[in-house]
N, C-alpha and C. Protein backbone atom coordinates (compact mmCIF):
# COMPACT_ATOMS: atom_id res chain seq x y z
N UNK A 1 112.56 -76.60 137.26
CA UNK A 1 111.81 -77.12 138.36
C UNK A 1 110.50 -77.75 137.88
N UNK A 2 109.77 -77.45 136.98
CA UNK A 2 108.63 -77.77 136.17
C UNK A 2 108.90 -79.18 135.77
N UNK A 3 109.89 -79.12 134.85
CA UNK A 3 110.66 -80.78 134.45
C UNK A 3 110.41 -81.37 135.53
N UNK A 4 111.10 -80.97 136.78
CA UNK A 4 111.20 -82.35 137.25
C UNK A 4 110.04 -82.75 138.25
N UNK A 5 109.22 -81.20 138.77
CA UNK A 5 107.59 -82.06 138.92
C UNK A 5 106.81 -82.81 137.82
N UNK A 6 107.42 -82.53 136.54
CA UNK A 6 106.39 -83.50 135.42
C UNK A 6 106.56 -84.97 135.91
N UNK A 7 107.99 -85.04 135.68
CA UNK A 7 108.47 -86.40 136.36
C UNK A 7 107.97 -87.04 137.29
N UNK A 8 107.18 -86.45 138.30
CA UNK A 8 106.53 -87.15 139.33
C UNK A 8 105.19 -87.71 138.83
N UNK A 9 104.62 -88.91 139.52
CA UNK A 9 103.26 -89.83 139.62
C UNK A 9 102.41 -89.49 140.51
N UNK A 10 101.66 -88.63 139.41
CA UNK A 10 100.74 -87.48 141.12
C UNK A 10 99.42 -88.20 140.52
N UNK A 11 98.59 -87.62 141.65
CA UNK A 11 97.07 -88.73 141.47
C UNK A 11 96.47 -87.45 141.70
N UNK A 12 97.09 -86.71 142.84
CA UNK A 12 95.73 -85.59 143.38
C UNK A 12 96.98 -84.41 143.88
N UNK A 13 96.84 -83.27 143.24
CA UNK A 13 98.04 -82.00 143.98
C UNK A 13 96.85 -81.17 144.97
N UNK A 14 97.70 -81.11 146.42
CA UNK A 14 96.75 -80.42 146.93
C UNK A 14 97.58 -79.07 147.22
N UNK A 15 97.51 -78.16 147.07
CA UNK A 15 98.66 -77.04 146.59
C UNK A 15 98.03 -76.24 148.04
N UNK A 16 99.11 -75.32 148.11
CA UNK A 16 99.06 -73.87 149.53
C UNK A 16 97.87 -72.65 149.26
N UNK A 17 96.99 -73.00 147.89
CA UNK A 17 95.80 -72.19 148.22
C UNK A 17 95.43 -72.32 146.81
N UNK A 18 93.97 -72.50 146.89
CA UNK A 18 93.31 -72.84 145.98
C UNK A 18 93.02 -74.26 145.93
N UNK A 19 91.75 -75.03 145.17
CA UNK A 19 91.05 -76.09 145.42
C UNK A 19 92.40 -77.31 144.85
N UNK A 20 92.38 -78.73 145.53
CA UNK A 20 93.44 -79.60 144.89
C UNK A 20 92.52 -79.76 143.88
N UNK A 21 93.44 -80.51 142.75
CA UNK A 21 93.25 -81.09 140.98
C UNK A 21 93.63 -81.64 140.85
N UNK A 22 93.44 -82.62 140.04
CA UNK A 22 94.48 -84.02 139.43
C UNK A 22 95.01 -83.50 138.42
N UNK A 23 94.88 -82.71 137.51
CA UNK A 23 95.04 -82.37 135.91
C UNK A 23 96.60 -81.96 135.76
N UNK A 24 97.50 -82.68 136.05
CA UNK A 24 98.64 -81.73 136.93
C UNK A 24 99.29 -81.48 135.31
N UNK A 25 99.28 -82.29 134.39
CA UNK A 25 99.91 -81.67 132.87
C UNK A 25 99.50 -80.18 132.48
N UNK A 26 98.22 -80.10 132.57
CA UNK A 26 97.23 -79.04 132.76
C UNK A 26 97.67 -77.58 133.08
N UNK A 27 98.02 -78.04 134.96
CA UNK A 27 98.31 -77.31 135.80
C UNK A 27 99.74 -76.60 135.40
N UNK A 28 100.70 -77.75 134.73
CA UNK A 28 102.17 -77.31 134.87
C UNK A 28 102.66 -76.49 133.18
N UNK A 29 101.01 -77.14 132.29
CA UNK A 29 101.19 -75.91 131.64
C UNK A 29 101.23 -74.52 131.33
N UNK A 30 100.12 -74.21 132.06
CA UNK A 30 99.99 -72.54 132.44
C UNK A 30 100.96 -71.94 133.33
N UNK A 31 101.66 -73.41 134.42
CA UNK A 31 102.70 -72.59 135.22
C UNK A 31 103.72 -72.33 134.26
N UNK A 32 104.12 -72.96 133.02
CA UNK A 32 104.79 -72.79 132.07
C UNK A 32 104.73 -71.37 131.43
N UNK A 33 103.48 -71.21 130.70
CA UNK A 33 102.92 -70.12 130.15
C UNK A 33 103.25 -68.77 130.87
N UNK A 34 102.79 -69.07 132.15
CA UNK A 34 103.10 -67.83 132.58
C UNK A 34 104.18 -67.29 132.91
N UNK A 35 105.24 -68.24 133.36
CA UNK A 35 106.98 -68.07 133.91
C UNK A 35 107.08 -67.44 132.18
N UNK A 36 106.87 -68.09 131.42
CA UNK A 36 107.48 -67.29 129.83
C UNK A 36 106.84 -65.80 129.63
N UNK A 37 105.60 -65.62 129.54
CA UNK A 37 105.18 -64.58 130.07
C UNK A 37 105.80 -63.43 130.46
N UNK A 38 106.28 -63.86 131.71
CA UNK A 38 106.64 -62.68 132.66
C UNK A 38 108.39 -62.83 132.34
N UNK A 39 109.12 -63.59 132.12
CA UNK A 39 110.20 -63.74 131.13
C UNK A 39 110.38 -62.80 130.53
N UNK A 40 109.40 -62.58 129.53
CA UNK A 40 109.39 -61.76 127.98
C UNK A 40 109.68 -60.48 128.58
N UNK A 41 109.45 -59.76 129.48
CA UNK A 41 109.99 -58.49 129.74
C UNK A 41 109.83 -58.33 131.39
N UNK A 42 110.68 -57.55 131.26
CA UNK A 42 111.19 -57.36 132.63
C UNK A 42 110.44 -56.54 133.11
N UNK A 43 110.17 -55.64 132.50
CA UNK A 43 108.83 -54.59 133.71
C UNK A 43 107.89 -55.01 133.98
N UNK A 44 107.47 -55.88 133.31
CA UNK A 44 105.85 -56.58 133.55
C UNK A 44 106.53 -57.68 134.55
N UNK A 45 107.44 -58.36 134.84
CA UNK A 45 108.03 -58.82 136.14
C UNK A 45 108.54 -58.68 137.16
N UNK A 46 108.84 -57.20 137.15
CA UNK A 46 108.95 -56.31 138.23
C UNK A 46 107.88 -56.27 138.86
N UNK A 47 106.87 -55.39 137.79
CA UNK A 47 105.55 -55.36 138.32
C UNK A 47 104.85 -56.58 139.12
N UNK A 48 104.89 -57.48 138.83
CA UNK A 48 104.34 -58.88 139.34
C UNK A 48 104.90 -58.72 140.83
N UNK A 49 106.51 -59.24 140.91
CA UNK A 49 107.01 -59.39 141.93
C UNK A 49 106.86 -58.25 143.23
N UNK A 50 106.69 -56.83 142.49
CA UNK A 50 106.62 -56.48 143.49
C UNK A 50 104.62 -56.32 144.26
N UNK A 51 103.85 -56.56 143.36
CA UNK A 51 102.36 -57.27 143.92
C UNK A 51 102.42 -58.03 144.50
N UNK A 52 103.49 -59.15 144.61
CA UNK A 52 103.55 -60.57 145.02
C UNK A 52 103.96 -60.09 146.29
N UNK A 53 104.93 -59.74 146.23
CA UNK A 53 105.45 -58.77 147.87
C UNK A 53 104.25 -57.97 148.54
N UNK A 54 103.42 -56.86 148.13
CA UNK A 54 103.03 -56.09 148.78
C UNK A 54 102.05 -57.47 149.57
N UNK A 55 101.24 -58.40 148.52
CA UNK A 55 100.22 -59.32 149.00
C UNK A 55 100.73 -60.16 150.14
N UNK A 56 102.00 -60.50 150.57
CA UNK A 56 102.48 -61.02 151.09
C UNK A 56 102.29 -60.53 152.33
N UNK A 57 103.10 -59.23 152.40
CA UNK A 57 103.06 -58.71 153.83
C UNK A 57 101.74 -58.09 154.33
N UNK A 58 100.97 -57.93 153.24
CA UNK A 58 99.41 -57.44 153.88
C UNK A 58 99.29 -58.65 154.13
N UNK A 59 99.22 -60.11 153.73
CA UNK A 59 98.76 -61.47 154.82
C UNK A 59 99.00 -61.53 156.42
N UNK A 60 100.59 -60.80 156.17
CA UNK A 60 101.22 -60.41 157.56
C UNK A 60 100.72 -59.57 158.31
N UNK A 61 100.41 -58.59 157.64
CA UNK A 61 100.27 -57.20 158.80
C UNK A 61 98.66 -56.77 158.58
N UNK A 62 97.73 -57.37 157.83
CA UNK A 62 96.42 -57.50 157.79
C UNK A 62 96.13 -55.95 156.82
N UNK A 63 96.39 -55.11 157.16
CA UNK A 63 95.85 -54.31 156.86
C UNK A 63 97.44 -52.82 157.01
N UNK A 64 97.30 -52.01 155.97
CA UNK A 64 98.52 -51.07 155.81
C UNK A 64 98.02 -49.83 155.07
N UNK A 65 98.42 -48.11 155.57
CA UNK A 65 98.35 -47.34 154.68
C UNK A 65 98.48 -47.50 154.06
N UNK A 66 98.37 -46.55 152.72
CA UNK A 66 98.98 -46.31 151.49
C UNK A 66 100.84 -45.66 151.98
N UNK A 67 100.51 -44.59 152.76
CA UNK A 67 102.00 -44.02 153.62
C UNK A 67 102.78 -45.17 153.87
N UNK A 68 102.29 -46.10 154.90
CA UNK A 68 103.56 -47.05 155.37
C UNK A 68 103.60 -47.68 153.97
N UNK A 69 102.74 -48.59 153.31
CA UNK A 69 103.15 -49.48 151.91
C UNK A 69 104.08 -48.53 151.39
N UNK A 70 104.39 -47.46 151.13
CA UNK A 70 105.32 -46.31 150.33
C UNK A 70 106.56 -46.57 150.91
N UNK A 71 106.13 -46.42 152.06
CA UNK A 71 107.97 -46.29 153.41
C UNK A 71 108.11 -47.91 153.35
N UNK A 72 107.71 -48.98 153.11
CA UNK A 72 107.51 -50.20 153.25
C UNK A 72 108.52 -50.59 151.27
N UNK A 73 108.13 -50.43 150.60
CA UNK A 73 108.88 -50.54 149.11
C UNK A 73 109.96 -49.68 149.04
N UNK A 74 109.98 -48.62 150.08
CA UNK A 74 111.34 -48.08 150.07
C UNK A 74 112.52 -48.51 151.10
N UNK A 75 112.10 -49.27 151.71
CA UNK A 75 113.13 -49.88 152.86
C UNK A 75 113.45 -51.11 152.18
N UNK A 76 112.52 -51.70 151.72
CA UNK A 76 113.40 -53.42 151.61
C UNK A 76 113.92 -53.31 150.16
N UNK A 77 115.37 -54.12 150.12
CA UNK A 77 116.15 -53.72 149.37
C UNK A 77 115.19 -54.61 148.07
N UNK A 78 114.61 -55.66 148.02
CA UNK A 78 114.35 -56.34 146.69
C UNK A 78 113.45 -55.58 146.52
N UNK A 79 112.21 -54.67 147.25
CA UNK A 79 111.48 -54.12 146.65
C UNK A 79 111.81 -53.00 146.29
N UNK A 80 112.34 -52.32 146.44
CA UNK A 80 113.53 -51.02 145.68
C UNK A 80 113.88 -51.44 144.13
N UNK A 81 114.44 -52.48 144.49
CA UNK A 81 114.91 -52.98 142.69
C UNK A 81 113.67 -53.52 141.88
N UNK A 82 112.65 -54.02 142.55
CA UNK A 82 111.31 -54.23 141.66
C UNK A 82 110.55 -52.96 141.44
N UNK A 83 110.61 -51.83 142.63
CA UNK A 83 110.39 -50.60 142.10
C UNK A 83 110.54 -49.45 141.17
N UNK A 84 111.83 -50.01 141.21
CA UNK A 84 112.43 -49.07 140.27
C UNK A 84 112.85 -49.34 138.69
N UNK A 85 112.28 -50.77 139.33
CA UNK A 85 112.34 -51.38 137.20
C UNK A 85 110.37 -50.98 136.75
N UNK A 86 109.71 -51.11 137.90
CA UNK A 86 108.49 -51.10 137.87
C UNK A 86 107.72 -49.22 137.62
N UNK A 87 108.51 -48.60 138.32
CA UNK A 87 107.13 -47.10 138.49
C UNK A 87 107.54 -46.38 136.88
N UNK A 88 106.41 -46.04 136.46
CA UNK A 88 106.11 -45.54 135.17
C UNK A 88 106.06 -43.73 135.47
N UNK A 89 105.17 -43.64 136.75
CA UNK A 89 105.07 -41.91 136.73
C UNK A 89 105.07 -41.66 138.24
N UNK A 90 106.07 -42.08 138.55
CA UNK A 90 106.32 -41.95 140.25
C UNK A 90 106.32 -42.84 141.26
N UNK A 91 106.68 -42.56 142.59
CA UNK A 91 106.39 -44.18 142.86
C UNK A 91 105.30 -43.91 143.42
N UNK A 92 104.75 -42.91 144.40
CA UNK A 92 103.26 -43.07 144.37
C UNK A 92 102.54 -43.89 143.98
N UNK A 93 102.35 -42.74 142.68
CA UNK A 93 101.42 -43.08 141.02
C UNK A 93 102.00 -44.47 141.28
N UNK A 94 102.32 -45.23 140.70
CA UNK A 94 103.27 -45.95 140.41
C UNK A 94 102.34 -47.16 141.53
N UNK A 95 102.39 -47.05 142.46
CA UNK A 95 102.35 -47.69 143.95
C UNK A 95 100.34 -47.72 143.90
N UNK A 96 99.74 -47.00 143.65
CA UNK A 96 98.48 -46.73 143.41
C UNK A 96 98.08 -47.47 142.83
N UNK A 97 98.37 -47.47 141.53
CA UNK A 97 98.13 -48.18 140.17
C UNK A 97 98.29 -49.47 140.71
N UNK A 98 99.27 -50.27 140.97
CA UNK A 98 99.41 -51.62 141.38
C UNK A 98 98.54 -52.28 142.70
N UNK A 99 98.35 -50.83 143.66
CA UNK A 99 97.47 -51.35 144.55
C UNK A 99 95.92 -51.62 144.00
N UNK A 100 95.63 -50.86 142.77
CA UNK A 100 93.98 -50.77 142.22
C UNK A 100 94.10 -51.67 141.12
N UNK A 101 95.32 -52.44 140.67
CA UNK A 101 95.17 -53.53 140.00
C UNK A 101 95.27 -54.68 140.78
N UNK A 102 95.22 -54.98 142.12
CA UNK A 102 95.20 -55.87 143.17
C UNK A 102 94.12 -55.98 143.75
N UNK A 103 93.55 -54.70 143.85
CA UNK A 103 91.95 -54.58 144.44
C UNK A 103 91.15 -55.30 143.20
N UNK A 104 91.37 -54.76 141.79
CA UNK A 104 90.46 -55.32 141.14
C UNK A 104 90.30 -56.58 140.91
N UNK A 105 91.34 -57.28 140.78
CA UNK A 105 92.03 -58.57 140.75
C UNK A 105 91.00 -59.61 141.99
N UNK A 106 90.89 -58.81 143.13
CA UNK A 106 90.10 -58.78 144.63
C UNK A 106 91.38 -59.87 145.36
N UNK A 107 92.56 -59.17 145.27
CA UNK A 107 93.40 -59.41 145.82
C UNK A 107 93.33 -58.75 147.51
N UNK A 108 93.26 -57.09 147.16
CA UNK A 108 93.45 -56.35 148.80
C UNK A 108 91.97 -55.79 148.42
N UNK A 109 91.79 -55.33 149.45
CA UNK A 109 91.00 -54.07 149.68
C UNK A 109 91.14 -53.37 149.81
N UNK A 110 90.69 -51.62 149.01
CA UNK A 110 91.18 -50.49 149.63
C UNK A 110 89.79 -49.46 150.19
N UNK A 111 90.13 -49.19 151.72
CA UNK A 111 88.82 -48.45 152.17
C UNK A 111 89.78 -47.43 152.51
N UNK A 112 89.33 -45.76 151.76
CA UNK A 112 90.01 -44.83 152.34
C UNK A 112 91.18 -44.91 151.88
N UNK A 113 92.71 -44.50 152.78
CA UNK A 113 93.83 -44.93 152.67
C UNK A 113 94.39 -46.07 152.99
N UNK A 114 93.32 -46.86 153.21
CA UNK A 114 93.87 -47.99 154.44
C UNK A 114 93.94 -49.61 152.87
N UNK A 115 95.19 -50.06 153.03
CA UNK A 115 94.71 -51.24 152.04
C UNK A 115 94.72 -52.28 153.00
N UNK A 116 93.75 -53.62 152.57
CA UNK A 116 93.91 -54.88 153.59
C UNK A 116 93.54 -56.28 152.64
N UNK A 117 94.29 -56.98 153.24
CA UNK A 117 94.02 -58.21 152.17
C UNK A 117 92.40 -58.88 152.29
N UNK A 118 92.25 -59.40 150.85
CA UNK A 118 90.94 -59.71 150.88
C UNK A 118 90.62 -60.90 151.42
């Protein structure tokens, strides 16, 4: 898919979040970099995907326990299989850790039990 946006005659990308750029060789290198990246092993792409998910539905639902996010990775079937390639010492633990590498990131917020997107 990269190929064949190179192929295109872009002047200005104005993308679904974050400032537009012209630099698009630039741009489609790091998207490069990183798809290989997360390639190279599968837990560290578990891990991703399932951040990418939790961030998602906190856009949706604004704000979520730690409890429901738990009952929430255990109901949907793709996040089950990113879970379970993903938790190192539980899914808790496991579920914690990824939420406080999202906060730091200043992806969500966590006040209390409550996480909410930033």
């Amino acid at each position: 898919m990269l190929d064949l946006i190179a192929q295109l005659d872009v002047d200005v990308v104005i993308p679904g979040h974050g400032a537009p750029f012209t630099d698009v060789a630039r741009a489609l290198g790091i998207a490069s970099s990183r798809l290989d990246y997360l390639r190279a092993d599968p837990v560290r792409n578990a891990k991703n995907a399932l951040k990418v998910l939790i961030v998602f539905k906190l856009i949706e639902a604004r704000a979520m326990t730690l409890d429901v996010l738990s009952a929430m990775t255990h109901a949907a079937r793709c996040m089950r299989v990113a879970d379970a390639l993903a938790v190192e010492s539980g899914h808790r633990a496991s579920l914690e850790k990824m939420i406080g590498e999202l906060a730091k990131s200043g992806a969500v917020k966590v006040e209390n039990e409550t996480v909410s997107i930033a």
